[in-house]
N, C-alpha and C. Protein backbone atom coordinates (compact mmCIF):
# COMPACT_ATOMS: atom_id res chain seq x y z
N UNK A 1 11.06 21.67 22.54
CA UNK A 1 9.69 21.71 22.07
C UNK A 1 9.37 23.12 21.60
N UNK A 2 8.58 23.08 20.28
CA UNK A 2 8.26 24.84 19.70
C UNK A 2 7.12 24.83 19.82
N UNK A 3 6.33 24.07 20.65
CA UNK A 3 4.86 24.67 21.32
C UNK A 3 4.29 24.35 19.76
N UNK A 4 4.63 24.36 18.89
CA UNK A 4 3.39 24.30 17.39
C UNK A 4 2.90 22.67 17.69
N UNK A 5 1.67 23.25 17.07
CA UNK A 5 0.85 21.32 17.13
C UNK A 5 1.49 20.97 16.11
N UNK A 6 1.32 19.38 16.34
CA UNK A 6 2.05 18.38 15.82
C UNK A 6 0.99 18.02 14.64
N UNK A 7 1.37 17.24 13.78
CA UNK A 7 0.53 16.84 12.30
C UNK A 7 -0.64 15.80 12.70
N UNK A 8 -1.53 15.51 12.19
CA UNK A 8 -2.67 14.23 12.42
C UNK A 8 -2.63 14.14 11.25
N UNK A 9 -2.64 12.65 10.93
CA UNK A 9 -2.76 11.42 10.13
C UNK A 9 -3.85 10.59 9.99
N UNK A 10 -4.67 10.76 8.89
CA UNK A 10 -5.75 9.44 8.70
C UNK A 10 -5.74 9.40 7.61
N UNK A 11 -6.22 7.96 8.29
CA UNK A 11 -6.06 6.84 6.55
C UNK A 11 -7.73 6.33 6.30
N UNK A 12 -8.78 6.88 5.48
CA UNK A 12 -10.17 6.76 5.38
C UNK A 12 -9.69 5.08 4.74
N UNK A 13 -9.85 4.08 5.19
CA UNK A 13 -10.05 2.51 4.68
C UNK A 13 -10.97 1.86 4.14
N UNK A 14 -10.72 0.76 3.80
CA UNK A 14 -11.79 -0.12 3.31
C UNK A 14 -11.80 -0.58 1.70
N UNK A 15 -12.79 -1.33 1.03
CA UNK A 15 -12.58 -2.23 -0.04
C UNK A 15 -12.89 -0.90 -0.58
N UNK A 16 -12.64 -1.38 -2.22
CA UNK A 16 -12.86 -0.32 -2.68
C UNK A 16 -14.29 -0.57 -3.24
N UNK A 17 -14.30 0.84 -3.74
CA UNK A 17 -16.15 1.00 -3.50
C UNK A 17 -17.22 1.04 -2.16
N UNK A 18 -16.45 1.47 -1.28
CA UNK A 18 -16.71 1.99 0.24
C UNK A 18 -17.38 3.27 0.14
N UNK A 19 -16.18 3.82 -0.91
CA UNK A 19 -16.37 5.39 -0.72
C UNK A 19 -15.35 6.49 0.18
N UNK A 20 -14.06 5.66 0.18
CA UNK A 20 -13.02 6.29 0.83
C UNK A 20 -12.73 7.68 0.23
N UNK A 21 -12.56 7.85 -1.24
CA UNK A 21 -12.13 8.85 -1.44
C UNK A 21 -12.97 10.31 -1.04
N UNK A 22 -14.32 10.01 -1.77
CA UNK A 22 -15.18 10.29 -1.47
C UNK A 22 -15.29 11.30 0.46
N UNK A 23 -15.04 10.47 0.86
CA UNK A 23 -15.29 10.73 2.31
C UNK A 23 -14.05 11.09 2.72
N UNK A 24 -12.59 11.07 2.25
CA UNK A 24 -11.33 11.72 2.49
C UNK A 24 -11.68 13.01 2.11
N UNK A 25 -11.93 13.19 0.79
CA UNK A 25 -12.00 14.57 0.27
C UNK A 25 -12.99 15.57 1.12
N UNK A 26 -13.96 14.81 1.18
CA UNK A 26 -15.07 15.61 2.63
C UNK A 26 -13.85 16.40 3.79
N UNK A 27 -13.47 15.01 4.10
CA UNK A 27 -12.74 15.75 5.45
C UNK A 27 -11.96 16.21 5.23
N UNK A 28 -11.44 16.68 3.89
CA UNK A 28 -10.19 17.44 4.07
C UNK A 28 -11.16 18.87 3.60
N UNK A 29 -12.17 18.65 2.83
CA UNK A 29 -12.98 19.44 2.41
C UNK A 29 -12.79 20.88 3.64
N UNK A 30 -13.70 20.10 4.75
CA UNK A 30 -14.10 20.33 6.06
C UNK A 30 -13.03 20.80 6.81
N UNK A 31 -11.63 20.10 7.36
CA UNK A 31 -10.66 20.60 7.89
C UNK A 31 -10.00 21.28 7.54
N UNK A 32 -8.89 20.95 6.16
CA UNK A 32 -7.85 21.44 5.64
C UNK A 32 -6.88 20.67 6.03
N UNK A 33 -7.08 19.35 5.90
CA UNK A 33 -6.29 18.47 6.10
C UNK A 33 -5.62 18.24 4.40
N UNK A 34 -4.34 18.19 4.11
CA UNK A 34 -3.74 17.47 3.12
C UNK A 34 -4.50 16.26 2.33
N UNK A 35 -5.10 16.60 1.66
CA UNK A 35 -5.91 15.50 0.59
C UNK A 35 -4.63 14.11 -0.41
N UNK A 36 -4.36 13.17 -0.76
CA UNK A 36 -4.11 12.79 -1.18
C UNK A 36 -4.72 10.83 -2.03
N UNK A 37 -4.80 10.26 -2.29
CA UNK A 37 -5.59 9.49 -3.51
C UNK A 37 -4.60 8.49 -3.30
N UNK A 38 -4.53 7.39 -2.88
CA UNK A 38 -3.68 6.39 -2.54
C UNK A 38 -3.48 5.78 -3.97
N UNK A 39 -4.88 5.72 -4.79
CA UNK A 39 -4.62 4.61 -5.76
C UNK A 39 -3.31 5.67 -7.03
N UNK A 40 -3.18 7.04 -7.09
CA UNK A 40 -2.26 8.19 -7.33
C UNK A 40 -0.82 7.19 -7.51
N UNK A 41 -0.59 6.62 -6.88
CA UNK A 41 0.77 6.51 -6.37
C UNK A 41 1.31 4.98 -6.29
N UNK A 42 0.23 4.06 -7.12
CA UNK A 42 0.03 3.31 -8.11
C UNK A 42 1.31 2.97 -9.28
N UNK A 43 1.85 2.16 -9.44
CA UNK A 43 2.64 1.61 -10.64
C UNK A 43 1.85 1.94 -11.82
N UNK A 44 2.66 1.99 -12.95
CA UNK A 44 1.04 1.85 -14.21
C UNK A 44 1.17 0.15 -14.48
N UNK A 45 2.09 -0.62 -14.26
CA UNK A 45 2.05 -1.87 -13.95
C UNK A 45 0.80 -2.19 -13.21
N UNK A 46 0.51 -1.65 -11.88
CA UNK A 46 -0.32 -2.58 -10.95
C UNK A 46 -1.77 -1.91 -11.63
N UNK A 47 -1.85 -0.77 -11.97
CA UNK A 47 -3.30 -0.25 -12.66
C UNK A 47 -3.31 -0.92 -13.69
N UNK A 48 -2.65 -1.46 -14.49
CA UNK A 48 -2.86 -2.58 -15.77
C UNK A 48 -3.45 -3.89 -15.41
N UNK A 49 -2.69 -4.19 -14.33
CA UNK A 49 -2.95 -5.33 -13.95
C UNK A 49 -4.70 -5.19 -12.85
N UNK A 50 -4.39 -4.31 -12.32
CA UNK A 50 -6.05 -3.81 -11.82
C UNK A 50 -7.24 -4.19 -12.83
N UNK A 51 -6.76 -3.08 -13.95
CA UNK A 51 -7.51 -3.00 -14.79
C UNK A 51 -8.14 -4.17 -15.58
N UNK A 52 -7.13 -5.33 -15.94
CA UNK A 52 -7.36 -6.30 -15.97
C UNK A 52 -8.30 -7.97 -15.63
N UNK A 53 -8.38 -7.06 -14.16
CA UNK A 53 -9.02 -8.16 -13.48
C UNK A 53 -8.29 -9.05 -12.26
N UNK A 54 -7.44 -8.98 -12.60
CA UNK A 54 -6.09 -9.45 -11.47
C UNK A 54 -5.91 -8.64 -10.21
N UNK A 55 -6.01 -9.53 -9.20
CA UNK A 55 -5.96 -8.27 -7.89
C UNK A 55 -4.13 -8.52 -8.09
N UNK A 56 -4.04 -7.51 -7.11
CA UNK A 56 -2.35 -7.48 -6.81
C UNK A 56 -2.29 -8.07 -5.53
N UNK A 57 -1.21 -8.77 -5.20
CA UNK A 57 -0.59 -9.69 -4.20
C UNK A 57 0.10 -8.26 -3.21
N UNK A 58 0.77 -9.34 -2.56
CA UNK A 58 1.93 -8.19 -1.25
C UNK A 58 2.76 -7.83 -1.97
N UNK A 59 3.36 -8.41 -2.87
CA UNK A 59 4.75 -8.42 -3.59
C UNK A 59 4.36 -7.32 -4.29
N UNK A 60 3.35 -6.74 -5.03
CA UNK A 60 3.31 -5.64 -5.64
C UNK A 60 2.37 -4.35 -5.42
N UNK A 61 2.00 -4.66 -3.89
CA UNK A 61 1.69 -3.89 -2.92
C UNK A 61 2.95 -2.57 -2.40
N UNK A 62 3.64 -3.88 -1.49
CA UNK A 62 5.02 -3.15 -0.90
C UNK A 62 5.54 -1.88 -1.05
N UNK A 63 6.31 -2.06 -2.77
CA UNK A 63 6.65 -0.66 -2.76
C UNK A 63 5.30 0.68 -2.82
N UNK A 64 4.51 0.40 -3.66
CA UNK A 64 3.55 1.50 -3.77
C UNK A 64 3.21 1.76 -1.84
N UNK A 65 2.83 0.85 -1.03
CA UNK A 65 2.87 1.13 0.25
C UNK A 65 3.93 2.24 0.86
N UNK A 66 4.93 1.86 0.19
CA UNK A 66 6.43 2.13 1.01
C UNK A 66 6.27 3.97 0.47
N UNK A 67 5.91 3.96 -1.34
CA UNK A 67 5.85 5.52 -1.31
C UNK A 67 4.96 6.34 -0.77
N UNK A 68 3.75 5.28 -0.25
CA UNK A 68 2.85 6.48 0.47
C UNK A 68 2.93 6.69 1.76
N UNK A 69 4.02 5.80 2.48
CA UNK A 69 4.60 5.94 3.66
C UNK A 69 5.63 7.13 3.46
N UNK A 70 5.85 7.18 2.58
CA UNK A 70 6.97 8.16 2.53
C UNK A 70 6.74 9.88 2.41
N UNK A 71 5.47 9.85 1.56
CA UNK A 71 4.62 10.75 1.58
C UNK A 71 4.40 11.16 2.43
N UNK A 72 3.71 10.42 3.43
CA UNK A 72 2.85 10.94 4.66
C UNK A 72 4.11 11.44 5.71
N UNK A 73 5.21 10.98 5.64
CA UNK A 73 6.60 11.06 6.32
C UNK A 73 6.82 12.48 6.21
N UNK A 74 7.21 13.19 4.89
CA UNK A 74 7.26 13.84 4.19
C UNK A 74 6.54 15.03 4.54
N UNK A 75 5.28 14.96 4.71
CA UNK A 75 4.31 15.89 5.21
C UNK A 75 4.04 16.21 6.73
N UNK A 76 4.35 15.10 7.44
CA UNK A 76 4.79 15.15 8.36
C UNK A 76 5.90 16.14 9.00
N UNK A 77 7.16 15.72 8.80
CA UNK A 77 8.47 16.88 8.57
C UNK A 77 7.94 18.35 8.84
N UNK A 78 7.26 18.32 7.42
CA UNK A 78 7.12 19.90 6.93
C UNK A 78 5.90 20.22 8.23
N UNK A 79 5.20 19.32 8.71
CA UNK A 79 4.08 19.88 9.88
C UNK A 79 2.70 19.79 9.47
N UNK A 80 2.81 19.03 8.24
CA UNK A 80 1.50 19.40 7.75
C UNK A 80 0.45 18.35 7.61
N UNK A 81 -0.96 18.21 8.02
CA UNK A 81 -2.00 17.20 8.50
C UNK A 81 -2.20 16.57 7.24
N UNK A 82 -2.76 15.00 7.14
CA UNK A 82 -3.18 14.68 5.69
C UNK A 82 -4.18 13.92 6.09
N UNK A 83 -4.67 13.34 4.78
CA UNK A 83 -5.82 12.55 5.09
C UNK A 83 -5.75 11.46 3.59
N UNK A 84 -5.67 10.54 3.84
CA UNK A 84 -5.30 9.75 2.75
C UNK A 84 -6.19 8.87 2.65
N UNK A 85 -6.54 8.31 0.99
CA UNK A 85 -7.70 7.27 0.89
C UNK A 85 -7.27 6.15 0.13
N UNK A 86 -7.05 5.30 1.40
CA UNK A 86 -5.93 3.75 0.69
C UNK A 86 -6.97 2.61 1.30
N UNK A 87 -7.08 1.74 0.31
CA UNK A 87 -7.65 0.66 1.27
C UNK A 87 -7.40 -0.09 2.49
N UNK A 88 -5.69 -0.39 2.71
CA UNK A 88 -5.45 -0.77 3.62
C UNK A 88 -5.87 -1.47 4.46
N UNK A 89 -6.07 -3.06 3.58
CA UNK A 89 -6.87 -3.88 3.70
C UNK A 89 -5.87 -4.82 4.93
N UNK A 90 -4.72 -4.98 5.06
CA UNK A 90 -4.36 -6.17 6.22
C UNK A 90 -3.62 -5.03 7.24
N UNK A 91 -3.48 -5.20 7.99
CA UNK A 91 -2.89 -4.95 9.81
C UNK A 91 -1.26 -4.78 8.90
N UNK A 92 -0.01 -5.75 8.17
CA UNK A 92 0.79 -5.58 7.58
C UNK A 92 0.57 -4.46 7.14
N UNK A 93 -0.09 -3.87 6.03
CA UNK A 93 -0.13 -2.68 5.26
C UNK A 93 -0.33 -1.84 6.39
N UNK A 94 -1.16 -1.33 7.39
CA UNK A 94 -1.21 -0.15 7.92
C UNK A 94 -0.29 -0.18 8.39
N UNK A 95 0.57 -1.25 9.00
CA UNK A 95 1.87 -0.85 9.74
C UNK A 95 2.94 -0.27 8.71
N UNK A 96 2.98 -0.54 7.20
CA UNK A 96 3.79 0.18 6.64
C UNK A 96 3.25 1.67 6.48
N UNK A 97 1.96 1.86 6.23
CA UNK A 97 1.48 3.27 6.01
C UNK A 97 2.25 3.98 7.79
N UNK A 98 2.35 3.45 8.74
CA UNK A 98 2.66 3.98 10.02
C UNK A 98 4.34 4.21 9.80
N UNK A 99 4.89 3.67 9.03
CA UNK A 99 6.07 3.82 9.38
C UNK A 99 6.67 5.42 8.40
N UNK A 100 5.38 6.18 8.28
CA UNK A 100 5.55 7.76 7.79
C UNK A 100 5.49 8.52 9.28
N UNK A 101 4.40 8.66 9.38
CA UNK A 101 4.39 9.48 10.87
C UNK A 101 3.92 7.83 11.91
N UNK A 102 4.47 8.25 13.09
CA UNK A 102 4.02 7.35 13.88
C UNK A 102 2.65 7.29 14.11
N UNK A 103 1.93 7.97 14.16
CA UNK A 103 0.32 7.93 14.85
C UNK A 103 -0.14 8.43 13.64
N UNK A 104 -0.91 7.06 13.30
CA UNK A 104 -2.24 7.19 12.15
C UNK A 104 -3.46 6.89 12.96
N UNK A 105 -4.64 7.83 12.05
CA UNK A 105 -5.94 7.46 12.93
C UNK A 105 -6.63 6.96 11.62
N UNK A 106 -7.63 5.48 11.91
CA UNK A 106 -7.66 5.09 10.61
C UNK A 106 -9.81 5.48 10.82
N UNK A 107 -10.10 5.54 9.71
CA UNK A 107 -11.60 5.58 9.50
C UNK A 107 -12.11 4.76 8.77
N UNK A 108 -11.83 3.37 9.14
CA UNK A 108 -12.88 2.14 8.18
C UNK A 108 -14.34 2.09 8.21
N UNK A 109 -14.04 2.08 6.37
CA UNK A 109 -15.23 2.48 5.74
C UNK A 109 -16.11 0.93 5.50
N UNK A 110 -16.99 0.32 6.86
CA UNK A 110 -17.29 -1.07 6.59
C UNK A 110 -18.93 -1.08 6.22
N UNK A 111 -19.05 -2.29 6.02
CA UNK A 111 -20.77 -2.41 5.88
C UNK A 111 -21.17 -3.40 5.01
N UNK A 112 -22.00 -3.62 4.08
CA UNK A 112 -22.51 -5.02 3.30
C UNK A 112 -22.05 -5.26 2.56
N UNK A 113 -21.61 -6.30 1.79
CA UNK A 113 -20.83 -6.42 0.38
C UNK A 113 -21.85 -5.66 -0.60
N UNK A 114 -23.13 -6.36 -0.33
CA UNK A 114 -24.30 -5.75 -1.66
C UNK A 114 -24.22 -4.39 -1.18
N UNK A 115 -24.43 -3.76 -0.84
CA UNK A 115 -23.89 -2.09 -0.77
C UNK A 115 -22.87 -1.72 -1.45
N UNK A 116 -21.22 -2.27 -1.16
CA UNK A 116 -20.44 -1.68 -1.78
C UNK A 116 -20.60 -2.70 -3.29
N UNK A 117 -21.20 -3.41 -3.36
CA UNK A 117 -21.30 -4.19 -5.02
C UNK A 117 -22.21 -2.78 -5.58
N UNK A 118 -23.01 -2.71 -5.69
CA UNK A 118 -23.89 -1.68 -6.29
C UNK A 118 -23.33 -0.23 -6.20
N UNK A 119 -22.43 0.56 -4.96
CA UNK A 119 -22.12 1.19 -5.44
C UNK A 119 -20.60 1.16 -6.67
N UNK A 120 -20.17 0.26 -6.66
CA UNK A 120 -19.20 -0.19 -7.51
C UNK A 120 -19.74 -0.23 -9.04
N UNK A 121 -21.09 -0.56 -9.51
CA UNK A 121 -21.61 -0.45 -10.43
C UNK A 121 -21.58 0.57 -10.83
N UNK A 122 -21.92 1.71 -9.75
CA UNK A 122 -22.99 2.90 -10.59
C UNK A 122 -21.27 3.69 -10.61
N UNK A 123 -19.86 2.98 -10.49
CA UNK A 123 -19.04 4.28 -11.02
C UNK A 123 -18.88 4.21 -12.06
N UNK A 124 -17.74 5.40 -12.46
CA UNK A 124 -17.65 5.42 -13.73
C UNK A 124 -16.46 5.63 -14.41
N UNK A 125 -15.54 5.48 -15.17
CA UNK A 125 -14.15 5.52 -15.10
C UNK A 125 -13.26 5.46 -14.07
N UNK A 126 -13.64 4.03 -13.48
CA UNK A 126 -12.48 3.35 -12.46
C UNK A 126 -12.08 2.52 -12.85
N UNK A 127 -10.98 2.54 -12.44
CA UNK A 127 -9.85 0.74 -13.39
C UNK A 127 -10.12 -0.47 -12.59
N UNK A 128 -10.69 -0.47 -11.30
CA UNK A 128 -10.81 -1.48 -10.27
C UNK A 128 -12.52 -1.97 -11.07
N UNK A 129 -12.35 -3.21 -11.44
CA UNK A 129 -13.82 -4.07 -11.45
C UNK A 129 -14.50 -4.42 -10.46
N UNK A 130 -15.54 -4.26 -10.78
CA UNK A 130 -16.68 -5.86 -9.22
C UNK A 130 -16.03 -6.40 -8.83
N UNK A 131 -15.17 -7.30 -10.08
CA UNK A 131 -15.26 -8.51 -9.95
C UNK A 131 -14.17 -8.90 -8.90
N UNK A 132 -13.18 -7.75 -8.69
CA UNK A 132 -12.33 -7.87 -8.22
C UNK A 132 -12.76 -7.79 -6.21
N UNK A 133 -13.77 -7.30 -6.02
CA UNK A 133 -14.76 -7.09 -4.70
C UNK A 133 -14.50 -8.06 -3.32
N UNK A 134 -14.61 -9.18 -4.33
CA UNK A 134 -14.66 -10.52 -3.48
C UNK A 134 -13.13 -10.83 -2.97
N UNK A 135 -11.93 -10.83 -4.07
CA UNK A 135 -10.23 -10.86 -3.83
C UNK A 135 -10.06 -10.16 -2.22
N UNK A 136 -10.74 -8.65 -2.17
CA UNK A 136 -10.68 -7.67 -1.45
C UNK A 136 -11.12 -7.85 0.13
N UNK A 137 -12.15 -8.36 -0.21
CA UNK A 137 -12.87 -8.74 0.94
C UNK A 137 -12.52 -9.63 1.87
N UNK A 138 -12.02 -10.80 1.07
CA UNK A 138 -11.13 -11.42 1.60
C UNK A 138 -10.05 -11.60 2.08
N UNK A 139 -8.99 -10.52 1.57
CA UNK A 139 -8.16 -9.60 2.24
C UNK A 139 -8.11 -8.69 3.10
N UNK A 140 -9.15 -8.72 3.59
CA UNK A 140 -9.33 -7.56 4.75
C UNK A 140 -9.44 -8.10 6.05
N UNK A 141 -8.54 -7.57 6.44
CA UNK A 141 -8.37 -7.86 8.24
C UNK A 141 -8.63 -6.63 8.66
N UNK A 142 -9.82 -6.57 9.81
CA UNK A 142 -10.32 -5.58 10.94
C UNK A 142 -9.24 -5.22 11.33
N UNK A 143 -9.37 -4.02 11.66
CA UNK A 143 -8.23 -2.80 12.53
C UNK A 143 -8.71 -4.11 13.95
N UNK A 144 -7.04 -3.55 14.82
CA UNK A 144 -6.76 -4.74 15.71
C UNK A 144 -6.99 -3.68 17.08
N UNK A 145 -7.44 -4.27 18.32
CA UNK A 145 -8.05 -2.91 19.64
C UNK A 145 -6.41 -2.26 19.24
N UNK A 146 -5.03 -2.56 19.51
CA UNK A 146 -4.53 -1.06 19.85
C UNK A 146 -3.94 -0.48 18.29
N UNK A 147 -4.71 -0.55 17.58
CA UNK A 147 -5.30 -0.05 16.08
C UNK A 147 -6.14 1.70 16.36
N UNK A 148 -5.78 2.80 15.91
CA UNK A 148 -6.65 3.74 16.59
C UNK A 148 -7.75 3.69 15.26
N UNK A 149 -8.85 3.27 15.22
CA UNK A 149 -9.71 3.43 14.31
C UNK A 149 -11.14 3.76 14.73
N UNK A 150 -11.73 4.14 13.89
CA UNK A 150 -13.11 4.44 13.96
C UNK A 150 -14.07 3.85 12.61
N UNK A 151 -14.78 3.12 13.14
CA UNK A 151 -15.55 2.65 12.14
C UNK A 151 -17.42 2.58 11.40
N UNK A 152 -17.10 3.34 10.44
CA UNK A 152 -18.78 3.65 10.39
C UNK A 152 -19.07 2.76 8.99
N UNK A 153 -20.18 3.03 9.10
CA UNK A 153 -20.95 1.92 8.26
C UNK A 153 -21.73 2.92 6.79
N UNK A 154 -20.75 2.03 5.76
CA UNK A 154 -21.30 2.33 3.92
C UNK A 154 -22.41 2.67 3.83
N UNK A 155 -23.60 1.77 4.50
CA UNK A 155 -24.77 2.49 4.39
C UNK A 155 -25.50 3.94 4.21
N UNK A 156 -24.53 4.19 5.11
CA UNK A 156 -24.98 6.04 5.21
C UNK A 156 -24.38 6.92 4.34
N UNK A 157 -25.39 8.39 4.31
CA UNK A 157 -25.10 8.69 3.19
C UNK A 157 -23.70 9.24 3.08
N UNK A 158 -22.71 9.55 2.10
CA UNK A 158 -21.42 10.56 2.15
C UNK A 158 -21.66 11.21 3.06
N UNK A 159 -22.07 12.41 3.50
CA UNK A 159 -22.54 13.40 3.98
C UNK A 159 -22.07 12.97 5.47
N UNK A 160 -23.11 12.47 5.71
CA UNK A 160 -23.49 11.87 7.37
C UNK A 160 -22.02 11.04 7.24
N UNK A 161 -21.22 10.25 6.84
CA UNK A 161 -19.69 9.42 7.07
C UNK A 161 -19.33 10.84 7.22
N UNK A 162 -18.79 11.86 6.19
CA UNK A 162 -17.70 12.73 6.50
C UNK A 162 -18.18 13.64 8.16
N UNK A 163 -19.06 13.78 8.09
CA UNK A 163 -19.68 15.04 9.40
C UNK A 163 -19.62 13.73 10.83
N UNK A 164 -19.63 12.18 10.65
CA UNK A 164 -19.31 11.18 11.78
C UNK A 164 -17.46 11.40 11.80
N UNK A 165 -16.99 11.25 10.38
CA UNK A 165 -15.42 11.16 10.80
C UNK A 165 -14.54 12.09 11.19
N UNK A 166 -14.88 13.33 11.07
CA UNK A 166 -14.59 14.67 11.72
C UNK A 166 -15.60 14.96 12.83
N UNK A 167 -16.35 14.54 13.73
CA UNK A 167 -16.41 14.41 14.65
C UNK A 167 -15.96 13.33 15.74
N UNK A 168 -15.68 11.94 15.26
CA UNK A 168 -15.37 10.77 15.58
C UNK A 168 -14.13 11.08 16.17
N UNK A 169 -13.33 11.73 15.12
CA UNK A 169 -11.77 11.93 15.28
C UNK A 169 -11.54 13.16 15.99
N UNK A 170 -12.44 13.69 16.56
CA UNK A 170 -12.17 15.71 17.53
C UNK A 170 -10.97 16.53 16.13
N UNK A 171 -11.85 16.50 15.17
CA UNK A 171 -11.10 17.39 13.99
C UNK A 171 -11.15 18.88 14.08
N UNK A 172 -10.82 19.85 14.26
CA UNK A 172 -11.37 21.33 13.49
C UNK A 172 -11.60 21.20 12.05
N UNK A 173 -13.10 22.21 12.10
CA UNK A 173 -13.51 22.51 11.02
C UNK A 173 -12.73 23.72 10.80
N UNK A 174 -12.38 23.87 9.56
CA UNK A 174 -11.96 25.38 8.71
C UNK A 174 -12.32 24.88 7.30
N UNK A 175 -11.64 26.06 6.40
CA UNK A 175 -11.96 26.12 5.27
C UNK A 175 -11.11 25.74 3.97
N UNK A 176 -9.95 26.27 4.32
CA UNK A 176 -9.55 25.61 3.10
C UNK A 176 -9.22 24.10 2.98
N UNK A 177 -9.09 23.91 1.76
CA UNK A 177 -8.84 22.53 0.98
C UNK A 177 -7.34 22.27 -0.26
N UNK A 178 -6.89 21.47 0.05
CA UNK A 178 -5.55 21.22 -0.98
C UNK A 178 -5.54 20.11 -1.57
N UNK A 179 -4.97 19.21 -2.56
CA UNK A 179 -5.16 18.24 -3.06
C UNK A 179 -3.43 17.97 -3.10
N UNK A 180 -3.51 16.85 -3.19
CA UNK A 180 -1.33 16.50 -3.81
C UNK A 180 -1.57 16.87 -5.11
């Protein structure tokens, strides 16, 4: 053992139009946790098909899963904390995001559909539609009890989620910020 702390792992969750990224970037803002953008690491296949209107299945989930498992693996190694903003909508998927570092702490981003419908409106150059909202929703399975998650509610503002999930999670605050 070299006495150095070990890396922390979270995965900010939820449909999209939650506001994951949003609230990743906060906390990495806030900590100096490793920032990274799940939808980044994306096929341009599955963003076509996003873009489209077509949700994506498991089958073309998998690998994009498998590289951001690999990522977080990766960063891991080197010692270094991240904070990643993937939807990570079924219990399957987080167990592949886990198979980077063993201990992920997840921060699902839950709350009303009409909340995240409206904020889904007001974005603006995203490839993910509305329409696609409902596919999502329905795909989402709750973090399971020995799941380490914390879950706050869309309603509130950015602000108040990032200053709940860095306290939720016993984070240090510092200053700098990195992006992948």
């Amino acid at each position: 053992m070299t006495g150095e702390p070990r890396s922390r792992h979270v995965v900010v969750m939820g449909v999209s139009g939650a506001g994951k990224t949003t609230v990743a970037r906060g906390i990495s803002a806030a900590t100096g946790l490793l920032f990274a953008e799940a939808d980044e690491f994306h096929s341009p296949a599955n963003v076509a098909r996003m873009r489209s209107g077509v949700p994506l299945d498991d089958t073309t989930r998998w690998p994009w899963l498998r590289d951001i498992a690999a990522w977080t693996a990766d960063r891991a190694a080197e010692g270094r904390s991240t904070v990643l903003a993937c939807s990570a909508l079924k219990r399957s998927y987080r167990d592949v995001l886990r198979q980077g570092p063993l201990s992920v702490d997840l921060v699902h981003l839950d709350g009303p559909a009409e909340v995240i419908r409206a904020r889904m409106a007001r974005r603006e150059g995203h490839y993910m539609p509305a329409s696609l909202l409902e596919s999502q929703l329905a795909t989402l399975e709750p973090a399971e009890p020995d799941e380490s998650v914390l879950v706050l509610d869309v309603s509130l503002a950015p602000e108040a989620l990032i200053v709940a999930a860095v306290k939720g999670l016993g984070l240090s605050v510092s200053l700098p910020v990195e992006e992948r």
